[in-house]
C-alpha atoms as a PDB file:
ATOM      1  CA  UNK A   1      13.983 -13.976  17.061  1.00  0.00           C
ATOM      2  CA  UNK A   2      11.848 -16.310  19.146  1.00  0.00           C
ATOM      3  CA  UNK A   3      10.086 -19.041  16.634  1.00  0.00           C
ATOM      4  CA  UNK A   4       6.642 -18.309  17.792  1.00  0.00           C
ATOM      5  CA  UNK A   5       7.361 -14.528  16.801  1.00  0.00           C
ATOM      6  CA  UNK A   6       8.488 -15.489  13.231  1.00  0.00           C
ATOM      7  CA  UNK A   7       5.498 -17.811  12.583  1.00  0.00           C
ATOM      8  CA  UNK A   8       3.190 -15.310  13.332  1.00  0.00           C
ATOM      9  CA  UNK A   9       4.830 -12.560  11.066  1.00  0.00           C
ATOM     10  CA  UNK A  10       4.969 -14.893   8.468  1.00  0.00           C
ATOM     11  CA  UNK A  11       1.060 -16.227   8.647  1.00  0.00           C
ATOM     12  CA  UNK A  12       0.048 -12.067   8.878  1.00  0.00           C
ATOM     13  CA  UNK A  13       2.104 -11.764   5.475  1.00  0.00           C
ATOM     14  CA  UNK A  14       0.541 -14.454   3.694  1.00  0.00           C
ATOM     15  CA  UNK A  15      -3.185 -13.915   4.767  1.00  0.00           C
ATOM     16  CA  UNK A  16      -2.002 -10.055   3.367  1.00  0.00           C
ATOM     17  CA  UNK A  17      -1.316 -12.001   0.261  1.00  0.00           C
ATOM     18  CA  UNK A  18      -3.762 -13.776  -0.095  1.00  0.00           C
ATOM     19  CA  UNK A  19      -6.200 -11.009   0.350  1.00  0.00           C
ATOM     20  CA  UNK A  20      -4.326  -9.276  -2.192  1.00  0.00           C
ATOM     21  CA  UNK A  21      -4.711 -11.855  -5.083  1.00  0.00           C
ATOM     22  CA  UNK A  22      -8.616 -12.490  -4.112  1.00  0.00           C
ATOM     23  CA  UNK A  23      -8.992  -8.716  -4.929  1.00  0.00           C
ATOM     24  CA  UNK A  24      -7.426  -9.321  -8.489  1.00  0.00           C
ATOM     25  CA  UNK A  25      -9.128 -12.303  -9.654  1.00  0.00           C
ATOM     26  CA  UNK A  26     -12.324 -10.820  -8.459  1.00  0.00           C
ATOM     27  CA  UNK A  27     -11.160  -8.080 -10.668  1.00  0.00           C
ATOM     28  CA  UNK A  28     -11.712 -10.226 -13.924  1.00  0.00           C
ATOM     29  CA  UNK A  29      -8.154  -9.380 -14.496  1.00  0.00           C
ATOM     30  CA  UNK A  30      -8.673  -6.441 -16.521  1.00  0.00           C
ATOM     31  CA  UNK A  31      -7.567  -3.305 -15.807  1.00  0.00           C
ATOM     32  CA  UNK A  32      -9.552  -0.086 -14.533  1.00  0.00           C
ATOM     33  CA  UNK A  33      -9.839   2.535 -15.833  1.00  0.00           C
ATOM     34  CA  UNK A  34      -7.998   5.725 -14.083  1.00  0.00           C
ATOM     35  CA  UNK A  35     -10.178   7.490 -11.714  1.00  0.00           C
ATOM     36  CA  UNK A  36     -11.006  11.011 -13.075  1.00  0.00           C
ATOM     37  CA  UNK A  37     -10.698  14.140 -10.673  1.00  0.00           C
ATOM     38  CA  UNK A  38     -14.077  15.484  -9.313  1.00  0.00           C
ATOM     39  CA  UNK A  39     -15.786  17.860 -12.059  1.00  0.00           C
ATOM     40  CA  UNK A  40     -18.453  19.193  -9.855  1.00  0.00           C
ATOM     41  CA  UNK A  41     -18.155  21.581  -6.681  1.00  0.00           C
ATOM     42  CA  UNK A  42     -17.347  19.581  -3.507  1.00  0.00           C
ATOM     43  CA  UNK A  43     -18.388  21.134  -0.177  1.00  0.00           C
ATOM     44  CA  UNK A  44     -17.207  19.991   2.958  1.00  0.00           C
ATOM     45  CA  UNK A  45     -18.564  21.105   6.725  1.00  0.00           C
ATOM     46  CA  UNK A  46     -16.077  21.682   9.412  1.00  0.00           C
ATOM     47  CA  UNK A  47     -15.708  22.531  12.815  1.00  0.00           C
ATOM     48  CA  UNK A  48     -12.862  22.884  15.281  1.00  0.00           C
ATOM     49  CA  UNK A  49     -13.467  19.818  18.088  1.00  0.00           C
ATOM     50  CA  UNK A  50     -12.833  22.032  20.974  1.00  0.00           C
ATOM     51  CA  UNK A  51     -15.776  23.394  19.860  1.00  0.00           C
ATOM     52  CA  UNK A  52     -16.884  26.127  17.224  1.00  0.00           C
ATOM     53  CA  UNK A  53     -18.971  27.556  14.604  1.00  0.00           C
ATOM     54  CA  UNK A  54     -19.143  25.072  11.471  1.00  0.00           C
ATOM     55  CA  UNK A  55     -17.913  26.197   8.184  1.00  0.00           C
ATOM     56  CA  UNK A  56     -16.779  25.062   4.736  1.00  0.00           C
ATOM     57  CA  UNK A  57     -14.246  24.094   3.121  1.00  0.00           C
ATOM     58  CA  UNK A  58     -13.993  23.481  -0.499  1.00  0.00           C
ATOM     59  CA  UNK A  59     -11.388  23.235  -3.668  1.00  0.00           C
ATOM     60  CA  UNK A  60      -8.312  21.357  -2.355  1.00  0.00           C
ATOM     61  CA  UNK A  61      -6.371  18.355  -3.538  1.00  0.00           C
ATOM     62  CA  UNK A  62      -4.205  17.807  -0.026  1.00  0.00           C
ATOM     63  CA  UNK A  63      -3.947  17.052   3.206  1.00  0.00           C
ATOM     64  CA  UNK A  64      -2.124  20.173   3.111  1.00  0.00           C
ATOM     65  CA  UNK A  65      -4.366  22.251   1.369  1.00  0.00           C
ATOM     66  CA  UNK A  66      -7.088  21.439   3.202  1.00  0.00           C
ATOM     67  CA  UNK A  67      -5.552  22.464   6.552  1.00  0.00           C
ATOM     68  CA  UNK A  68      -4.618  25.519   5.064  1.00  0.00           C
ATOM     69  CA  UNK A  69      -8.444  25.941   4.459  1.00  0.00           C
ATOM     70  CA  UNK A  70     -10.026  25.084   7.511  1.00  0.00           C
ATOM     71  CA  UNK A  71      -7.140  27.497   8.918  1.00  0.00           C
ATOM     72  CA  UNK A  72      -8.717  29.899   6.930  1.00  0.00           C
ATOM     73  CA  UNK A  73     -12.360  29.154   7.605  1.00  0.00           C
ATOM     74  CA  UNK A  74     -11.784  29.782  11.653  1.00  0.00           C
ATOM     75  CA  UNK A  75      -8.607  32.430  11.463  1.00  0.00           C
ATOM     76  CA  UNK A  76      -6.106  30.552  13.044  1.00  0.00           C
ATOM     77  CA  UNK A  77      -2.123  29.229  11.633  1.00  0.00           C
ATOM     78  CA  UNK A  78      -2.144  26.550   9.646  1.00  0.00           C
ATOM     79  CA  UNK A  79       0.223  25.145  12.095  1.00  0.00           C
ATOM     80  CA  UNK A  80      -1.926  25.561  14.950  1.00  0.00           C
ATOM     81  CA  UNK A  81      -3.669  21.695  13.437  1.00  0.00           C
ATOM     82  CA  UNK A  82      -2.707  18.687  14.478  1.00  0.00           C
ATOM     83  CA  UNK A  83      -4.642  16.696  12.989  1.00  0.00           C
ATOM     84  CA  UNK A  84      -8.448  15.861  11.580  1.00  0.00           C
ATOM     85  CA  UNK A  85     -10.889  13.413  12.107  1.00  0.00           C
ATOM     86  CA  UNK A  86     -14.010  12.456  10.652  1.00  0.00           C
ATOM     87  CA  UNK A  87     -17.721  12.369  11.814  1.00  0.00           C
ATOM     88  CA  UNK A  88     -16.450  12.921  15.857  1.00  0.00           C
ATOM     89  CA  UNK A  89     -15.158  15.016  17.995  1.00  0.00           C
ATOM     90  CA  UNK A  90     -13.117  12.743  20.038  1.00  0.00           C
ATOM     91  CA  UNK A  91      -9.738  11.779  19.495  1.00  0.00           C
ATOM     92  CA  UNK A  92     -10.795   8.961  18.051  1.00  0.00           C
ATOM     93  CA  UNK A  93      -7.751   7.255  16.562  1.00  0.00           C
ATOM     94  CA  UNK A  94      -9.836   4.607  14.496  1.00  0.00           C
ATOM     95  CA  UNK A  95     -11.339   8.273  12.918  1.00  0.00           C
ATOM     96  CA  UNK A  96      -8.758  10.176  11.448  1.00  0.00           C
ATOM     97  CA  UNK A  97      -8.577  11.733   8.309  1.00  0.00           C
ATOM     98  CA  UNK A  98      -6.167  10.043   5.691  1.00  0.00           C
ATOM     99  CA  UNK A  99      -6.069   9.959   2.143  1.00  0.00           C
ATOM    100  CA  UNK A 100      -9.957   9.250   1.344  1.00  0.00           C
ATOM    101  CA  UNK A 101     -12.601  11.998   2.098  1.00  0.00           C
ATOM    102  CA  UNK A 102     -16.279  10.564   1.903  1.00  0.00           C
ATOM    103  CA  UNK A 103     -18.478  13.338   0.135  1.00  0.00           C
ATOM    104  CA  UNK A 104     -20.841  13.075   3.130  1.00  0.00           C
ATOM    105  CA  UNK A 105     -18.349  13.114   6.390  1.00  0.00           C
ATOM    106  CA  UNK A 106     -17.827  15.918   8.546  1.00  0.00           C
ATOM    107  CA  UNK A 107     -14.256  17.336   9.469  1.00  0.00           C
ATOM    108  CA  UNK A 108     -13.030  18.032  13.021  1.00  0.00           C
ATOM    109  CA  UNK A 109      -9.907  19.783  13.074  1.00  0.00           C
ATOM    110  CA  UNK A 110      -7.736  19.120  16.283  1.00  0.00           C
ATOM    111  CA  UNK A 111      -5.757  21.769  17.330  1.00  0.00           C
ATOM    112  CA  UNK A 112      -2.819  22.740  19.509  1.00  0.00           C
ATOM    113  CA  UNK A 113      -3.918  22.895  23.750  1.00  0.00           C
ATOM    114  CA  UNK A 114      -1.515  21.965  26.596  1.00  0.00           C
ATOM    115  CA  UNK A 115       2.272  21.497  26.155  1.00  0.00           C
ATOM    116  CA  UNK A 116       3.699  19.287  28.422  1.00  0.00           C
ATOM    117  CA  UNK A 117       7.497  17.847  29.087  1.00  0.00           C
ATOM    118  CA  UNK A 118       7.626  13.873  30.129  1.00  0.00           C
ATOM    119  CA  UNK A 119      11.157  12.559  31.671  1.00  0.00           C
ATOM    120  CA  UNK A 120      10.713   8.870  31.134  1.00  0.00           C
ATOM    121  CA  UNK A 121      13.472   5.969  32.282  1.00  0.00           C
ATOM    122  CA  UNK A 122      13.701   3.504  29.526  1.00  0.00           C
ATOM    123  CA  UNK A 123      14.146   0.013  31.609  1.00  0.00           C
ATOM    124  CA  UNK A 124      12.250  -2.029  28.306  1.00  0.00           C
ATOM    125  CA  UNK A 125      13.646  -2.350  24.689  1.00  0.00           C
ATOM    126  CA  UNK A 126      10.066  -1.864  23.451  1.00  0.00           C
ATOM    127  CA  UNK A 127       8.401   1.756  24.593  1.00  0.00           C
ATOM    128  CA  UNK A 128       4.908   0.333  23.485  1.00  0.00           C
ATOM    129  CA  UNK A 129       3.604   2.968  20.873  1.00  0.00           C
ATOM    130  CA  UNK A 130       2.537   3.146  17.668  1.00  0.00           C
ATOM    131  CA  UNK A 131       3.521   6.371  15.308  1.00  0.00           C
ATOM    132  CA  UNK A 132       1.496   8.129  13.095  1.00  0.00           C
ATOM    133  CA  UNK A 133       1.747  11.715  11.158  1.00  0.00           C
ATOM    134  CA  UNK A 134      -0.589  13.507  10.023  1.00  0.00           C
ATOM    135  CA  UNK A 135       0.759  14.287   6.015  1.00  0.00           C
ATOM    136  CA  UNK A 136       2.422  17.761   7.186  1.00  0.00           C
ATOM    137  CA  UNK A 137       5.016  17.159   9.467  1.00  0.00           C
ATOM    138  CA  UNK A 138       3.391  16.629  12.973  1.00  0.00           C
ATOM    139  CA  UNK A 139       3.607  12.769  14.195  1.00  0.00           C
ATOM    140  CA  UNK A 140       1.719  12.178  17.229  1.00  0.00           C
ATOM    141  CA  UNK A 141       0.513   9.046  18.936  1.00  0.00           C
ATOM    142  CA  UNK A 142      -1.490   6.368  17.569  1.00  0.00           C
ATOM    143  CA  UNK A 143      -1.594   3.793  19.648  1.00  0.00           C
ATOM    144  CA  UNK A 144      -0.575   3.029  23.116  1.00  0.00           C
ATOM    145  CA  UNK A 145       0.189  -1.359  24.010  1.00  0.00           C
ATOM    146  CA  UNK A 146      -1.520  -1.958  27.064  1.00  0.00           C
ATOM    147  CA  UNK A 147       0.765  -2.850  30.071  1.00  0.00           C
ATOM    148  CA  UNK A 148       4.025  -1.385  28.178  1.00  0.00           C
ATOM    149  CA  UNK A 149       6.304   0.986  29.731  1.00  0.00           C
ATOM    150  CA  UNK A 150       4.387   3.967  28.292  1.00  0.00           C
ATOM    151  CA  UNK A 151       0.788   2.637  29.264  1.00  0.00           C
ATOM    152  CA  UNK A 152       2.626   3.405  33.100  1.00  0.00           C
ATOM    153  CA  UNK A 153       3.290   6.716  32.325  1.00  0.00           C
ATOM    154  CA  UNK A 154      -0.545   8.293  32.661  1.00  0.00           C
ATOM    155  CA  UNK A 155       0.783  12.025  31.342  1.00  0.00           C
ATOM    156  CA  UNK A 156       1.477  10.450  27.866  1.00  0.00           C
ATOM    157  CA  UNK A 157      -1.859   9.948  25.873  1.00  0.00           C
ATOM    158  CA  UNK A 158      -3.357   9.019  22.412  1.00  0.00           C
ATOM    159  CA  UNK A 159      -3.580  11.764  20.272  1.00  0.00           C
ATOM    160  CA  UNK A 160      -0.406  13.776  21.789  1.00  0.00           C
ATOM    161  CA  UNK A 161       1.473  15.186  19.360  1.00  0.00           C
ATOM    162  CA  UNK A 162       5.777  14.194  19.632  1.00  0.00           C
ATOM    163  CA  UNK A 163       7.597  17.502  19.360  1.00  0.00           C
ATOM    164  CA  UNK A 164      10.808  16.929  20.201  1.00  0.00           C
ATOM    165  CA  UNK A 165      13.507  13.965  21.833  1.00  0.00           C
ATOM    166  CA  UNK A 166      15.832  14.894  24.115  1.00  0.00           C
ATOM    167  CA  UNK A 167      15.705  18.593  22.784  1.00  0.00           C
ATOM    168  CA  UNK A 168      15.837  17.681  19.296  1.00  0.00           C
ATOM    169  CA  UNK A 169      13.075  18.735  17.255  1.00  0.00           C
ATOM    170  CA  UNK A 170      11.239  16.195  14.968  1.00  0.00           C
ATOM    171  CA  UNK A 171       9.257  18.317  13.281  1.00  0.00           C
ATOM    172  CA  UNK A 172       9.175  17.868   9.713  1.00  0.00           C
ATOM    173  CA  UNK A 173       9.896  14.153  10.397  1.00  0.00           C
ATOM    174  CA  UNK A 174       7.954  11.136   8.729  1.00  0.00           C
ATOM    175  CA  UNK A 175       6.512   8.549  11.538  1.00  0.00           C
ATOM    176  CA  UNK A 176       9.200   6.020  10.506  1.00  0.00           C
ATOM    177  CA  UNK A 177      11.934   8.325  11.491  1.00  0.00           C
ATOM    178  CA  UNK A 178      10.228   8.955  14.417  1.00  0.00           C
ATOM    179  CA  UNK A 179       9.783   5.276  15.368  1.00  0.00           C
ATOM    180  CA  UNK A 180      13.424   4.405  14.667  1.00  0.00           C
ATOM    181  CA  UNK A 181      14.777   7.341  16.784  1.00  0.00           C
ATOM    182  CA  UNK A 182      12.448   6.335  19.757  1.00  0.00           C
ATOM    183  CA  UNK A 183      13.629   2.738  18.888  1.00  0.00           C
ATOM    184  CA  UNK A 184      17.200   3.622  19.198  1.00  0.00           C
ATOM    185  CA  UNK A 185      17.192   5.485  22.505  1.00  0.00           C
ATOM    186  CA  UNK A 186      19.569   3.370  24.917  1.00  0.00           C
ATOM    187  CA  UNK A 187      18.068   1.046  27.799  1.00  0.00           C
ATOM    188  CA  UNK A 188      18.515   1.692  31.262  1.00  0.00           C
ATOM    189  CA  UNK A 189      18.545   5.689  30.573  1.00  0.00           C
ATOM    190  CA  UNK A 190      16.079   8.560  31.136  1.00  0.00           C
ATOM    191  CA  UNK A 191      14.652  10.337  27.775  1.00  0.00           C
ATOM    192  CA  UNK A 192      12.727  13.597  27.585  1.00  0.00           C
ATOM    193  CA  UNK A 193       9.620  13.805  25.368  1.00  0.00           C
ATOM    194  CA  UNK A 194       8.028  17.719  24.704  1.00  0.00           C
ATOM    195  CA  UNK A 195       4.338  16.464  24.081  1.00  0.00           C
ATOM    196  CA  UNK A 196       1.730  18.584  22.931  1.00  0.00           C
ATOM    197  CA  UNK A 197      -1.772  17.919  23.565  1.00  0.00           C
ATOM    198  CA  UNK A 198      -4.965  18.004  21.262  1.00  0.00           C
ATOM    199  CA  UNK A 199      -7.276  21.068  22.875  1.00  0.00           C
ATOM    200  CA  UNK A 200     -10.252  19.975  24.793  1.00  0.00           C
ATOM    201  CA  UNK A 201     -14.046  21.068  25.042  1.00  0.00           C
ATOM    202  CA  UNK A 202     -17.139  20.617  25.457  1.00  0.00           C
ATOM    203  CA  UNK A 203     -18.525  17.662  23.353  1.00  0.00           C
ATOM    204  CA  UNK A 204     -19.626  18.966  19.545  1.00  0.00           C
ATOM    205  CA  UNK A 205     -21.925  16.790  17.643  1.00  0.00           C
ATOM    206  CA  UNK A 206     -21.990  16.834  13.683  1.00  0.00           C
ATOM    207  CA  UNK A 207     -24.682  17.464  11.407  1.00  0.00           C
ATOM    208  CA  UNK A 208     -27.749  15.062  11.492  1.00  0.00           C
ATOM    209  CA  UNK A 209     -26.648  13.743   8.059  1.00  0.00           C
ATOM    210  CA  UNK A 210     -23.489  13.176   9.066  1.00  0.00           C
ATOM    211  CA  UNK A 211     -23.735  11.706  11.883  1.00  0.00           C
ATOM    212  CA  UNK A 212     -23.360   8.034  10.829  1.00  0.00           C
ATOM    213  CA  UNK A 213     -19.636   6.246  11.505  1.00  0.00           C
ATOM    214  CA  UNK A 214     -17.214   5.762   8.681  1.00  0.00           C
ATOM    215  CA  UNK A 215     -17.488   1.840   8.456  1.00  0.00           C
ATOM    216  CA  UNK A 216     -21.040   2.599   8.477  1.00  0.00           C
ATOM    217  CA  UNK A 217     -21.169   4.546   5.086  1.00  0.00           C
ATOM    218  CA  UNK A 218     -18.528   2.063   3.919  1.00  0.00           C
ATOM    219  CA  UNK A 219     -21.125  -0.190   3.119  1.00  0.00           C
ATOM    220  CA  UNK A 220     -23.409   2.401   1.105  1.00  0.00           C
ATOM    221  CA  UNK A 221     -21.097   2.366  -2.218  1.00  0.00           C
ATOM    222  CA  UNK A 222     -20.837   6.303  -1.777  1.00  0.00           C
ATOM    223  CA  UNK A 223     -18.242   7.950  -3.656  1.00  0.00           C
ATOM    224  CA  UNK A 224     -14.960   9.502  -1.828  1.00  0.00           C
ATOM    225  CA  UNK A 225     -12.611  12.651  -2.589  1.00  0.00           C
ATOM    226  CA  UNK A 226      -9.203  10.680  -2.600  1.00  0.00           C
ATOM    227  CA  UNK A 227      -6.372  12.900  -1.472  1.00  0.00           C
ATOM    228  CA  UNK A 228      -2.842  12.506  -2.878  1.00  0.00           C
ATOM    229  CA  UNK A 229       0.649  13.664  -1.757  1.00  0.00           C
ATOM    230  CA  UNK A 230       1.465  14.370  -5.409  1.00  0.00           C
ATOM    231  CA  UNK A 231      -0.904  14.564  -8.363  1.00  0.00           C
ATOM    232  CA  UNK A 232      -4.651  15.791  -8.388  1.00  0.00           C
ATOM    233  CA  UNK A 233      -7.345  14.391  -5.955  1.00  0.00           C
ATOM    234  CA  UNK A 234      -9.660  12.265  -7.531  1.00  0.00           C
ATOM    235  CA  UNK A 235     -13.127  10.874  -7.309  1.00  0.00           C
ATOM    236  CA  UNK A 236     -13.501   7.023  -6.441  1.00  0.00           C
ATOM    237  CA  UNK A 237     -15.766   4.791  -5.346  1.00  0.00           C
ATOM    238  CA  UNK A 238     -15.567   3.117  -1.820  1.00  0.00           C
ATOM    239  CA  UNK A 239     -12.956   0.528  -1.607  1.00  0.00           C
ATOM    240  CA  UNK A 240     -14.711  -3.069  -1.858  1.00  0.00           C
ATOM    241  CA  UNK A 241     -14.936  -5.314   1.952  1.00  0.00           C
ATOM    242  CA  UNK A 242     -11.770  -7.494   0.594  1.00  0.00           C
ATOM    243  CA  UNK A 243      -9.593  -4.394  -0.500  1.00  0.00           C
ATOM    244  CA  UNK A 244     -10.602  -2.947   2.900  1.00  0.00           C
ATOM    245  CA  UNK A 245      -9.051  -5.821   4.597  1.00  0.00           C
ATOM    246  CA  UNK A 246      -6.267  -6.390   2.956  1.00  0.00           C
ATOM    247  CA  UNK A 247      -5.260  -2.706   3.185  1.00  0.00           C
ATOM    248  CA  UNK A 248      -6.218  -3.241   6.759  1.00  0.00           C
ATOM    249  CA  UNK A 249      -3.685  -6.518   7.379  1.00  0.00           C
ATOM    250  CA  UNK A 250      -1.003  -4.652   5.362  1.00  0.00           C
ATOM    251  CA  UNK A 251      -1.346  -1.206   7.897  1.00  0.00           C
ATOM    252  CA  UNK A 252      -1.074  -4.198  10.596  1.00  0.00           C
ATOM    253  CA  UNK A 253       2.014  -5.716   9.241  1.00  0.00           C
ATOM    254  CA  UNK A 254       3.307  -2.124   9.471  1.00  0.00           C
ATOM    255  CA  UNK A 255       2.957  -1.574  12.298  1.00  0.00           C
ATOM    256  CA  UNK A 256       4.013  -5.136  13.541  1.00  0.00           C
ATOM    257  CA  UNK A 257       7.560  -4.483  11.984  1.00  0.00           C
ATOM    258  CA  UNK A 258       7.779  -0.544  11.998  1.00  0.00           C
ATOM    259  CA  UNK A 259       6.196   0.590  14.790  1.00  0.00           C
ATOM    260  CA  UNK A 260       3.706   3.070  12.255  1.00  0.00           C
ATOM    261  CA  UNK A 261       0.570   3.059  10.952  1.00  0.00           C
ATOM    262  CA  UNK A 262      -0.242   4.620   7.492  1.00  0.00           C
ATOM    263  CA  UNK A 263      -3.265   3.573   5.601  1.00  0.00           C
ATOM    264  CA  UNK A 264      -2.281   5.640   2.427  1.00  0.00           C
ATOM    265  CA  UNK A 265       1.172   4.040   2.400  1.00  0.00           C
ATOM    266  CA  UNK A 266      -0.647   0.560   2.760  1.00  0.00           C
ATOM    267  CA  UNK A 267      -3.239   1.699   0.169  1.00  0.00           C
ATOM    268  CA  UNK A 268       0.230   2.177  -2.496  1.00  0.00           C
ATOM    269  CA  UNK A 269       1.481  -1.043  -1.242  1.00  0.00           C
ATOM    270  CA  UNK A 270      -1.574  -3.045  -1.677  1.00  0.00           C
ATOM    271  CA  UNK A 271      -2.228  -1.424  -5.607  1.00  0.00           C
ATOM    272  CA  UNK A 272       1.250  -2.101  -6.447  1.00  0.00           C
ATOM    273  CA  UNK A 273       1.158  -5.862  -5.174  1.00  0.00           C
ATOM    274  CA  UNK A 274      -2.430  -6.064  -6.701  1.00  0.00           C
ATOM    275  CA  UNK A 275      -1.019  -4.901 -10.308  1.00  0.00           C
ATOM    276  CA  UNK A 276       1.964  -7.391 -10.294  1.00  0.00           C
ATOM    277  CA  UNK A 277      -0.330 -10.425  -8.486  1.00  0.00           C
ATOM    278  CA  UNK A 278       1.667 -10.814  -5.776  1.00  0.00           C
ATOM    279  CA  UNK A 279       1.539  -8.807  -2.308  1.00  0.00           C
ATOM    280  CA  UNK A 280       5.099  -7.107  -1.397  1.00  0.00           C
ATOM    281  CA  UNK A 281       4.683  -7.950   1.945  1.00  0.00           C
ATOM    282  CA  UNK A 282       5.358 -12.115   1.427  1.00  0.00           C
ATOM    283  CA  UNK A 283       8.719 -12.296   2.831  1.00  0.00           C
ATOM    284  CA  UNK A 284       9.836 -10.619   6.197  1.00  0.00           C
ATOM    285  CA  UNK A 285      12.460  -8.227   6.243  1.00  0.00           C
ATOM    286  CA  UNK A 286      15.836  -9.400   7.256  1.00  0.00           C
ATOM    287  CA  UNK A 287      15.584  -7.231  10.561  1.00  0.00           C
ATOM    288  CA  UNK A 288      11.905  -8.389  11.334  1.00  0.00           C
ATOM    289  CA  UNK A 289      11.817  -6.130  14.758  1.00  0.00           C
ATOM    290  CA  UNK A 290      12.105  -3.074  12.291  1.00  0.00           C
ATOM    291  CA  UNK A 291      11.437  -0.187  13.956  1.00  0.00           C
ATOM    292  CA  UNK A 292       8.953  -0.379  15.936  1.00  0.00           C
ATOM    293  CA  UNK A 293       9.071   1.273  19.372  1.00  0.00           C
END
């Protein structure tokens, strides 16, 4: 691995670290307490961002169950959603909807539009992209390097959803599997990628009081609906500016070595360095490329 690579991987992991143990000592040490799961009636507003009516969606503790209730809401499968973001309409990658919920953002659902089939030639080890899933077995695009082999190919775009590789189906698949079969694909050979594109419309704004960004309202102190894969939701309060980053450096180093990016998983990652004062992420993995494709 070239030298400059390795410095730089290693200087990411220990300003992750260090964010890490600022977070505890500003912490007094002591531990909090649990957070409790919401007591009164949350109401969320949602609209499809193709455009459509808005509605509301209420009493669910998952990514899951809350597709299955905006599915509801507008009549349409559950697996007809790609994917949600928050307080836009755009596919807005820097928006999406992962484990926290703030009480006052608005939900766009993204739904199925065009399929499409890419043949691409694979003359680079590195594709340029960054995976992402959304929670219920649908990873799609994240992020596209500028001037990789991908950011030539024009029919590929943020926000597509990967649904199969060379004929197999993926999915069902996590976005690390995904990353490390797109990693593993042999150089100097064509691949085939079924994509399937978020649905497009006119333009649909949100609600007046909704309208602010998310790293606006991050500031406020507001309260959030956090979502979990197992185990209630619960209430908490908005993650402090240093917890933010640190999360934020950890999701980096993720997708520096894996070729993903998963704020819950670097949300675990963080809490569980944070409770032992140290940050997981010190030393590199032996394979420091990782997955990342």
């Amino acid at each position: 691995m070239p030298l400059g690579l390795r410095r730089k991987m290693k200087a990411k992991s220990k300003e992750a670290a260090q964010l890490v143990k600022v977070e505890q000592r500003g912490a007094g040490g002591d531990s909090l307490p649990d957070p409790k799961p919401p007591t009164r009636k949350l109401v969320f507003y949602t609209q499809l961002a193709h455009g459509s009516p808005t509605g509301r969606v209420e009493d669910f503790t998952s990514i899951r169950e809350l597709y299955a209730k905006i599915a509801g809401v507008f009549e349409i499968s559950e697996s007809e959603i790609l994917y949600c973001t928050l307080n836009t309409p755009k596919v807005d990658m820097e928006r999406l909807l992962g484990s926290h919920v703030g009480l006052e953002d608005f939900i766009f659902a993204h739904v199925k539009g065009i399929q499409k089939e890419v043949n691409v030639y694979k003359s680079e080890d590195s594709l340029g992209l960054t995976i992402t899933d959304n929670g219920t077995g649908y990873a799609f695009i994240k992020r596209i390097k500028d001037g990789s082999l991908i950011d030539s190919v024009k029919t590929i775009c943020v926000g597509d959803h990967i649904e199969s590789v060379n004929g197999e189906s993926i999915i069902g698949w996590r976005h690390y599997d995904v990353a490390k079969k797109l990693k593993e694909l042999k150089k100097d050979e064509p691949f085939t990628l079924k994509l399937v594109e978020p649905k497009k419309g006119f333009e649909v704004k949100p609600r007046s009081n909704a309208g602010k960004s998310s790293t606006e309202k991050i500031r406020t102190g507001r309260e959030t609906l956090r979502l979990r894969a197992k185990g209630p939701a619960t209430m908490e309060d908005m993650p402090s500016e240093t917890k933010t980053k640190a999360i934020g450096k950890i999701d980096d180093l993720l997708e520096l070595y894996m070729g993903i990016q998963d704020i819950e998983l670097a949300t675990t990652m963080f809490e569980a360095g944070k409770d032992k004062g140290i940050c997981i992420l010190t030393h590199p993995p032996h394979d420091s490329n990782g997955s990342e494709s």
